[in-house]
Protein backbone atom coordinates (compact mmCIF):
# COMPACT_ATOMS: atom_id res chain seq x y z
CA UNK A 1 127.75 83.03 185.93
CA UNK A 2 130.36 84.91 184.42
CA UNK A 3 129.32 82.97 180.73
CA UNK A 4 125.99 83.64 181.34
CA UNK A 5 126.71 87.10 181.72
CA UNK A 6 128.73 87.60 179.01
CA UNK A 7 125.92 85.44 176.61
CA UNK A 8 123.25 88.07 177.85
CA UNK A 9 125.26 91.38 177.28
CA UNK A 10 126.61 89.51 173.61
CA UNK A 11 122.33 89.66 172.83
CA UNK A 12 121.57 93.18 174.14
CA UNK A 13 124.14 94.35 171.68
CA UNK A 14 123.16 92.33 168.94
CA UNK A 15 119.54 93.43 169.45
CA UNK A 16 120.51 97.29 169.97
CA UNK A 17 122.43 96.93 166.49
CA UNK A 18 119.33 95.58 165.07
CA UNK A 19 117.13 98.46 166.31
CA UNK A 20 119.30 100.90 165.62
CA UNK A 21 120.04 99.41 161.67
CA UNK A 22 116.08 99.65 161.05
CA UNK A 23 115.71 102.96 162.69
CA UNK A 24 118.40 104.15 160.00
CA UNK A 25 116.23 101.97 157.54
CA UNK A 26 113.20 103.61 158.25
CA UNK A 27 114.73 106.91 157.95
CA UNK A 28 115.91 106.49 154.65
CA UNK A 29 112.59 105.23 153.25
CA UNK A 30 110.52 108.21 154.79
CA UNK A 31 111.80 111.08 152.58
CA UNK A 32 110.80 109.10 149.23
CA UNK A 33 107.16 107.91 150.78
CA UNK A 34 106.56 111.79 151.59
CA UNK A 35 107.87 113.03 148.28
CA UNK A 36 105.42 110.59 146.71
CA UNK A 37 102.64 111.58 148.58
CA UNK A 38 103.31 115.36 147.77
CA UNK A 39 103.60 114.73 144.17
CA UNK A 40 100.12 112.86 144.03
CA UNK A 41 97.26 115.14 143.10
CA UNK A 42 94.60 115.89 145.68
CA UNK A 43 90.84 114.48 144.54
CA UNK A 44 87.58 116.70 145.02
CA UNK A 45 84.62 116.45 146.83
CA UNK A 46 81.44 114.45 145.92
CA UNK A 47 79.44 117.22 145.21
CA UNK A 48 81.95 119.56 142.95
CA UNK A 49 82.36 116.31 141.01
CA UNK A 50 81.39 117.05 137.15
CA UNK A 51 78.89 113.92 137.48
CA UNK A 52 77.39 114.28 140.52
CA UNK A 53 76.48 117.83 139.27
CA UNK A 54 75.57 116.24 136.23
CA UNK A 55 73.25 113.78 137.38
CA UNK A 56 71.63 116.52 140.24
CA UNK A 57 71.17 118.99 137.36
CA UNK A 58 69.10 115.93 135.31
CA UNK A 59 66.79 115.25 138.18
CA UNK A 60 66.08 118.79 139.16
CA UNK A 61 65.10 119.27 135.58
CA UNK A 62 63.18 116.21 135.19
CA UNK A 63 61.68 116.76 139.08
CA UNK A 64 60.82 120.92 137.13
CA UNK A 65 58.77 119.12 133.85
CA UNK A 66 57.32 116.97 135.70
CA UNK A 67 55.76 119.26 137.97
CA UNK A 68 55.18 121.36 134.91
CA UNK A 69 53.45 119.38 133.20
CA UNK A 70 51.53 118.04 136.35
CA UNK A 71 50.13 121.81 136.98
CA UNK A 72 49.19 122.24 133.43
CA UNK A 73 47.09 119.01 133.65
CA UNK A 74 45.78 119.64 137.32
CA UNK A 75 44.37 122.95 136.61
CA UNK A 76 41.78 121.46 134.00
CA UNK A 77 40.17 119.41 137.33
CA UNK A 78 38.66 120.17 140.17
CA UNK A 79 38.27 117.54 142.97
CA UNK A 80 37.77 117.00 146.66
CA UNK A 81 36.82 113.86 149.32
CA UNK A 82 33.62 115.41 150.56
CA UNK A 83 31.46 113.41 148.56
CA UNK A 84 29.54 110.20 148.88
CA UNK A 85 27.02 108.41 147.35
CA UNK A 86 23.66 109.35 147.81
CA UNK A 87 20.17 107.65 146.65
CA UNK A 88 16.50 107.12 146.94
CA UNK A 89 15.15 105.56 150.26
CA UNK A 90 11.17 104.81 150.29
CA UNK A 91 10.51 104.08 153.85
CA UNK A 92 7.65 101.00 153.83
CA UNK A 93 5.12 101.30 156.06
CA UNK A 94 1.73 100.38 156.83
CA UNK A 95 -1.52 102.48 155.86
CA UNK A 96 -3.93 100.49 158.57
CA UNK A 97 -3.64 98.68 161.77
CA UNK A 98 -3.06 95.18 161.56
CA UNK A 99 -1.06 91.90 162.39
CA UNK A 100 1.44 90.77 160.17
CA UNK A 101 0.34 87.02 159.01
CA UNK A 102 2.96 86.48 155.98
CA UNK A 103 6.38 88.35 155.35
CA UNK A 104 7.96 87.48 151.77
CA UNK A 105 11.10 89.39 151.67
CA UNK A 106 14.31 89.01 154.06
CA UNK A 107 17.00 91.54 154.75
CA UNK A 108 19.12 93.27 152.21
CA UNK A 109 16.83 91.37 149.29
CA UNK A 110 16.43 92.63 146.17
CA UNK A 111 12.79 93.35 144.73
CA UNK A 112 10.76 94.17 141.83
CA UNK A 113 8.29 96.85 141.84
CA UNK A 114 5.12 95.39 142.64
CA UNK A 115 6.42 92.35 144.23
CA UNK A 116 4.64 91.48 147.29
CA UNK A 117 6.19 92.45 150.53
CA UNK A 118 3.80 92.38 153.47
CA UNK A 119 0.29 90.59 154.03
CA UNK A 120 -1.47 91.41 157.04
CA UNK A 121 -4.45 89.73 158.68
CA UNK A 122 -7.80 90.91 156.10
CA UNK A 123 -10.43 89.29 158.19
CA UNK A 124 -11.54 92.27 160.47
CA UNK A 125 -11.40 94.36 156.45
CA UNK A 126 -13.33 91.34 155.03
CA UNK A 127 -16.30 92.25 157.68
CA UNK A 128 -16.25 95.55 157.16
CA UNK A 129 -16.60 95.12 153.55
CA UNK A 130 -19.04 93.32 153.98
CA UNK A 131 -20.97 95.27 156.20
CA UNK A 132 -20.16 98.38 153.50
CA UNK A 133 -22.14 96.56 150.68
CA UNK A 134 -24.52 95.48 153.22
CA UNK A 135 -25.44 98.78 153.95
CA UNK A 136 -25.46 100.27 150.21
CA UNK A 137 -27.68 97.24 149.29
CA UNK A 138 -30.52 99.02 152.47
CA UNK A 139 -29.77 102.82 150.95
CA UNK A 140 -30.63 101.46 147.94
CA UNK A 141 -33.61 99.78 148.49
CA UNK A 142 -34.71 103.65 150.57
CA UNK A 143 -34.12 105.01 147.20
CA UNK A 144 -35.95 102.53 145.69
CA UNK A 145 -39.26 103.39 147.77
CA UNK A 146 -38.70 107.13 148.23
CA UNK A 147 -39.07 106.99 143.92
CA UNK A 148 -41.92 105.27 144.38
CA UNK A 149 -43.54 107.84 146.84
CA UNK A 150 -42.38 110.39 144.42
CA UNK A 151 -44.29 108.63 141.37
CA UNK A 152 -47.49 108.17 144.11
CA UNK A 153 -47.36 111.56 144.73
CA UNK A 154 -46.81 112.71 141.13
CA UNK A 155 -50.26 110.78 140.36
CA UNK A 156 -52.04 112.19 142.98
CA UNK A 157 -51.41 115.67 141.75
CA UNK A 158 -52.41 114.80 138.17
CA UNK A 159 -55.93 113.12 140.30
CA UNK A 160 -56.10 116.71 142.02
CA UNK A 161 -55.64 118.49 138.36
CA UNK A 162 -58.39 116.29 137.03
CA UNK A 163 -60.38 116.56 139.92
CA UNK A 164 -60.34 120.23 139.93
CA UNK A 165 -61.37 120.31 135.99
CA UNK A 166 -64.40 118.22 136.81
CA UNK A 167 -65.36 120.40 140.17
CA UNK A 168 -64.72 123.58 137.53
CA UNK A 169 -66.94 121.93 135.33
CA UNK A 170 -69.58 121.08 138.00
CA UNK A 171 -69.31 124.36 139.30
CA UNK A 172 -69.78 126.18 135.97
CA UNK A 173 -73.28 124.07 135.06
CA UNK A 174 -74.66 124.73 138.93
CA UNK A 175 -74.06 128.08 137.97
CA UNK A 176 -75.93 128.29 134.67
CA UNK A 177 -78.85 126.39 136.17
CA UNK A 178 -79.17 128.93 138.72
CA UNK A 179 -78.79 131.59 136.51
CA UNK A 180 -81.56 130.64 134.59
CA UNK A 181 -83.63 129.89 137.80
CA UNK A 182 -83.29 133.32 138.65
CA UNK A 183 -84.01 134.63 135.04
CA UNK A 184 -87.61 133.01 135.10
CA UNK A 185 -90.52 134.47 135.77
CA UNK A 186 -90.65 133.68 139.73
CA UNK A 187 -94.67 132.24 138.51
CA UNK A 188 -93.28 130.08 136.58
CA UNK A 189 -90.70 128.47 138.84
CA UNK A 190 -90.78 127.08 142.41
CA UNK A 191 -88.94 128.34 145.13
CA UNK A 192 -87.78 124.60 145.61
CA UNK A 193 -86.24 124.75 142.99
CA UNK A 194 -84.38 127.71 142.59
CA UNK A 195 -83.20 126.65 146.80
CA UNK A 196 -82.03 123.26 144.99
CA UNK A 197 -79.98 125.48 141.95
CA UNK A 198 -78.38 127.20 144.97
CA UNK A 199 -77.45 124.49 146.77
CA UNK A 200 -76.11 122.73 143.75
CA UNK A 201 -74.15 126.38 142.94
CA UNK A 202 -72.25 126.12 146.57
CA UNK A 203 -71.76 122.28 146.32
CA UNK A 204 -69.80 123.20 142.85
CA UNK A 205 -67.95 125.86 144.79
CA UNK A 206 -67.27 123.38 147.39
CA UNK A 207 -66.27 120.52 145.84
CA UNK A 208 -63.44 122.63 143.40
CA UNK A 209 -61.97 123.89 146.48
CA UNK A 210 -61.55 120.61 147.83
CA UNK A 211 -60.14 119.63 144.43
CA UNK A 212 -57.55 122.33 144.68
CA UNK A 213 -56.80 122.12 148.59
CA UNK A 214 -56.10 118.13 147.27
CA UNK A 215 -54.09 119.19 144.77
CA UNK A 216 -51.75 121.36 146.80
CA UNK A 217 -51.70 118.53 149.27
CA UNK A 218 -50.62 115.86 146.58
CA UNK A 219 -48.17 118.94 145.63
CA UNK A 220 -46.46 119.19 148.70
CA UNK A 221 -45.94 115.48 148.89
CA UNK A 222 -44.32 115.49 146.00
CA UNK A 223 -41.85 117.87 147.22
CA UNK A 224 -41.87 115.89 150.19
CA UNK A 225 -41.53 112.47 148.06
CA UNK A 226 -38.54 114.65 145.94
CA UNK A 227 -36.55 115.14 149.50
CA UNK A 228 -36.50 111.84 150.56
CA UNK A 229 -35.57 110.57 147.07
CA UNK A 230 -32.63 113.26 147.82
CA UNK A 231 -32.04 112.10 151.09
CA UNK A 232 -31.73 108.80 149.80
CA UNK A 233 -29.56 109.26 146.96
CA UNK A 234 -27.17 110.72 149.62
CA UNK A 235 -27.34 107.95 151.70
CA UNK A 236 -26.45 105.01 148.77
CA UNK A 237 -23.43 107.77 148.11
CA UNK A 238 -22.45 107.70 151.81
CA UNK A 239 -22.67 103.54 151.47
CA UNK A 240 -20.89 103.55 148.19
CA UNK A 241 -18.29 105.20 149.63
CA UNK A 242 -18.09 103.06 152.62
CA UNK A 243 -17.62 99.98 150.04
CA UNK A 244 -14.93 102.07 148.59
CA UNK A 245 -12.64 102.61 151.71
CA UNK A 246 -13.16 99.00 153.18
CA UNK A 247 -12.16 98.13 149.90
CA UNK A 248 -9.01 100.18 149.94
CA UNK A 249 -8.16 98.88 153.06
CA UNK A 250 -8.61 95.49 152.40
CA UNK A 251 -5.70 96.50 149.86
CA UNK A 252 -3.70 97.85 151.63
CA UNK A 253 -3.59 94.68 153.90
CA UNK A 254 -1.16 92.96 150.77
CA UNK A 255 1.55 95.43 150.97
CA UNK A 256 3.43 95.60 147.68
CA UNK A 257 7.08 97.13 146.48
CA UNK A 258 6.16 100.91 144.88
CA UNK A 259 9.74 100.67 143.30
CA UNK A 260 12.65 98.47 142.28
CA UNK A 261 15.20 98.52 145.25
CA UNK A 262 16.91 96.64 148.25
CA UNK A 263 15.40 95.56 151.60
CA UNK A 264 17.44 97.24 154.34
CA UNK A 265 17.19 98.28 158.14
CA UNK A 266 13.98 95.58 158.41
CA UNK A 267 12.67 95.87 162.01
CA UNK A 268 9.11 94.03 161.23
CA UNK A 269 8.54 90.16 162.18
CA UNK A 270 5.77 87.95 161.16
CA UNK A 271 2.96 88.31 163.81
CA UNK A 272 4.20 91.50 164.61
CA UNK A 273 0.79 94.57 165.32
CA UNK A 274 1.77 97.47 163.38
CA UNK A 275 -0.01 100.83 163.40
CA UNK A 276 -0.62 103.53 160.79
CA UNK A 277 2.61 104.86 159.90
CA UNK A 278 4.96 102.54 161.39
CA UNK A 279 8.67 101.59 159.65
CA UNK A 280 8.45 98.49 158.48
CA UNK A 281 12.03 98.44 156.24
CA UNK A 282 13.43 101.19 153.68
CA UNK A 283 13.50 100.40 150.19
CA UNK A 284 16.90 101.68 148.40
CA UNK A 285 16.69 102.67 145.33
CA UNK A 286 19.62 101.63 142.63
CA UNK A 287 19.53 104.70 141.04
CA UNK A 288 22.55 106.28 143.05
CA UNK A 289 24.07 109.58 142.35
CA UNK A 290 27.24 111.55 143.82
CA UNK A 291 26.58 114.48 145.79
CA UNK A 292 29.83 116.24 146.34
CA UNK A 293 30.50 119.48 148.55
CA UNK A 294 33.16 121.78 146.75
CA UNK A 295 34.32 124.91 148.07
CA UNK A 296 32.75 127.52 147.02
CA UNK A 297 36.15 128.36 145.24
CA UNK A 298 36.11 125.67 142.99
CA UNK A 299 32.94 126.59 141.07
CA UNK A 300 34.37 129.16 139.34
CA UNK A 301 34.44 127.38 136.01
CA UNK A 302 32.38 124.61 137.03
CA UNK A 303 28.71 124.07 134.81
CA UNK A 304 26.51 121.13 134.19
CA UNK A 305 27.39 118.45 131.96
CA UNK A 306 31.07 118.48 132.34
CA UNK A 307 32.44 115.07 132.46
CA UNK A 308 33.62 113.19 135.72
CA UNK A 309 35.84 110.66 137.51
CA UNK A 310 34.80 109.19 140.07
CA UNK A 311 37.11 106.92 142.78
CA UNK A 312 34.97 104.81 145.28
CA UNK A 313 36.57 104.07 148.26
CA UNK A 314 34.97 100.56 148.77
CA UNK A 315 35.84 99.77 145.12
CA UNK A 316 39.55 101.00 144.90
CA UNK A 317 40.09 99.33 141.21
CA UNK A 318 37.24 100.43 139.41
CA UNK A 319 37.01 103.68 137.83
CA UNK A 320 33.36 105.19 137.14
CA UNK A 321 32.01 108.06 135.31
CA UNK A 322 29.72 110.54 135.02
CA UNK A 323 28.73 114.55 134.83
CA UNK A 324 27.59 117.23 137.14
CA UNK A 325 23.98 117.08 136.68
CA UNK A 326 23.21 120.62 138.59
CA UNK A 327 24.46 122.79 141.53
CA UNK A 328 22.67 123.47 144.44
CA UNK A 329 21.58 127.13 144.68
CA UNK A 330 23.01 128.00 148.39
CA UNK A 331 25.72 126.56 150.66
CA UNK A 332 25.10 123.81 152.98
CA UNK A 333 25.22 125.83 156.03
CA UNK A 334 22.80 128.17 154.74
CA UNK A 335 20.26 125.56 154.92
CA UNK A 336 21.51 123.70 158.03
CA UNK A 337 19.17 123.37 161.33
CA UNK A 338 21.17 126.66 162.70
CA UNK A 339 22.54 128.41 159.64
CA UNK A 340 25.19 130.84 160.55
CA UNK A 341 24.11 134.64 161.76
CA UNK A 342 26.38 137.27 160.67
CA UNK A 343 24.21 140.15 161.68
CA UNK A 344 25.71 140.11 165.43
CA UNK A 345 29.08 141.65 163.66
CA UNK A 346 31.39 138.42 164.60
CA UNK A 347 31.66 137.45 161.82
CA UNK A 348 35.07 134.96 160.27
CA UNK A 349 34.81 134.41 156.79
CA UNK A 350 34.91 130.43 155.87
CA UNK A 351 35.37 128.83 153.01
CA UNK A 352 31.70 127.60 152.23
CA UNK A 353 30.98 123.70 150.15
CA UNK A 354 28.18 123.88 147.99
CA UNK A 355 27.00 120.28 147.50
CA UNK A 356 26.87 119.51 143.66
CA UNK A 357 24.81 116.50 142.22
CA UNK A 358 26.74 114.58 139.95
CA UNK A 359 24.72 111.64 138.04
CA UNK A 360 26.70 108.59 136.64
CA UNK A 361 26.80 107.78 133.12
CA UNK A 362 24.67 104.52 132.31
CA UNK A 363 26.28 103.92 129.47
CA UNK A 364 29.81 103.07 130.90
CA UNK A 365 28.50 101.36 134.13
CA UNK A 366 25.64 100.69 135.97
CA UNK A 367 24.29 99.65 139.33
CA UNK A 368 23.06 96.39 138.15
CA UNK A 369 25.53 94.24 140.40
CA UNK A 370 23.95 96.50 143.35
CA UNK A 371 27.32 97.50 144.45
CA UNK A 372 26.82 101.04 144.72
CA UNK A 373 25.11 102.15 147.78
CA UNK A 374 24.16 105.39 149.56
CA UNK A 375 26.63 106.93 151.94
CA UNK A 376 29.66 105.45 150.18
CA UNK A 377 32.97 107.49 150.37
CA UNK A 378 33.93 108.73 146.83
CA UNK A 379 36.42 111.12 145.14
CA UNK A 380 35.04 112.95 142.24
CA UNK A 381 37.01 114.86 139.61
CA UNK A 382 35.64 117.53 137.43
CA UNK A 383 37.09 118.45 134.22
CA UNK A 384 36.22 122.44 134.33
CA UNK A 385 38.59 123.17 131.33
């Protein structure tokens, strides 16, 4: 034990010398590390370096001209997003009752003006038109004899004329005959006979009256004879005019396109009964234009024919163009359903949009590929300098 001992306290001294000889070590070595430390210079911060203020300095001018430059260019154009495409729409209907026998065109197809669209069932039109020229062909043949009374009637007034000339004639011998009755000596005469140049007289009287009371009768029937031929002549107008409109509406049983455009929103079926007036499908036009709603602060410099961009929403790589065509002369809530009534004194002033109608220029694109359609979101931009 006593070894053991004496082994263990030999260590703790040789370790205690060991500690204490680096402690001494250590001491010695920390005056030079802190001298060197105090003699290195001291670095400064990021931002108080010379490039860091360089290279700040660079992009805040660059950020400056850019935005410069940016406002100088931005204040020749005037833009905004409430705008779409707007366009024609016929709305196709049907001008007479009828069933729908034969439908040519299918949704969203494109037509020709004058292509056929609808045919309806003709055969209740083909009767009618038929009974039409029936009934002209019957006013015509009442015209027919009423001209012939007139003529009949015409001829007995020239037999009346004649008639009386004769009975004048008549009367105007009867008369010298009893004239010279009377003139001879009454011993040389009978009474016989002047009785019978008396009665011959009247008789002349009487038979020119007649001839004139004829005459006014065949008169009057001409007048008569005139009013039917009137009456008649009215009648084969009345029928004429009856062919007419069956004929119309035995057109209007082949309903045809009245303009180029696209078949859309087509609610009618074959052997479908449509009525006057009812939607059959609207026919869109291609001819599209923008109509775009600018405050009423960017018209300042604004005037027809300036030249546009326009962005399409639905076409985000295609650039179009065009020019204002005109600008409408009043907001669009002045001529809403319930335009705005300032008289009542509570009144907060609002920016107004006028809408502007800005037409596309042909000759850099078209609508031929149909692509373009009403109610399309678009962004036009209007050079105003």
């Amino acid at each position: 034990m006593d070894a053991k001992h004496g082994a263990a306290e030999v260590s703790h001294s040789a370790h205690a010398d060991d500690k204490h000889s680096g402690k001494e070590e250590e001491h010695r070595r920390e005056p030079s590390e802190r001298q060197t430390e105090e003699e290195k210079p001291k670095r400064p911060p990021v931002y108080k370096r010379p490039v860091f203020i360089i290279i700040v300095s660079v992009v805040l001018l660059a950020v400056l001209v850019i935005g410069l430059l940016y406002w100088l260019h931005a204040r020749h154009f005037v833009s905004t997003d409430d705008a779409y495409i707007d366009g024609h729409a016929t709305q196709m209907a049907s001008q007479v009752p009828g069933q729908v026998s034969i439908l040519h065109v299918d949704d969203n197809q494109f037509v020709r003006k004058g292509d056929l669209l609808v045919e309806l069932d003709a055969t209740p039109y083909r009767v009618a038109l038929e009974q039409a020229r029936a009934q002209l062909d019957s006013a015509r043949g009442r015209l027919v004899q009423a001209e012939a009374q007139t003529n009949a009637a015409e001829a007995g007034v020239a037999e009346a004329s004649a008639q009386i000339e004769a009975a004048q004639v008549a009367l105007d011998n009867a008369t010298r005959d009893l004239e010279r009755y009377r003139g001879v000596d009454p011993r040389a005469r009978s009474q016989q006979q002047l009785d019978n140049a008396t009665a011959a007289q009247r008789n002349a009287q009487a038979q020119l009256l007649q001839a004139k009371a004829k005459k006014t009768s065949a008169e009057a029937n001409v007048n008569t004879a005139a009013a039917a031929v009137k009456a008649a002549e009215g009648e084969v107008h009345t029928a004429e005019a009856s062919v007419k409109r069956a004929e119309v509406n035995l057109g209007y049983c082949r309903i045809r396109a009245p303009n180029d455009g696209r078949v859309t929103q087509r609610t009618v079926e074959p052997g479908n009964y449509l009525q006057p007036g009812q939607t059959m499908f609207m026919l869109v036009d291609p001819d599209v234009w923008v109509t775009a709603n600018f405050k009423e602060t960017q018209l300042t410099l604004m005037r027809p024919g300036q030249p546009v961009t326009i962005k399409i929403d639905a076409f985000p790589d295609e650039t179009f163009h065009g020019h204002v065509d005109s600008i409408q002369a009043g907001s669009g809530s002045r001529f809403g359903v319930l335009p705005a009534e300032n008289a009542t004194g509570n009144f907060v002033k609002i920016v107004q949009r006028v809408p502007v109608k800005i037409i596309f220029e042909h000759s850099a694109n078209t609508n031929d590929a149909m692509l373009l359609s009403p109610g399309m979101s678009v962004t036009p931009k209007v050079k105003v300098r």
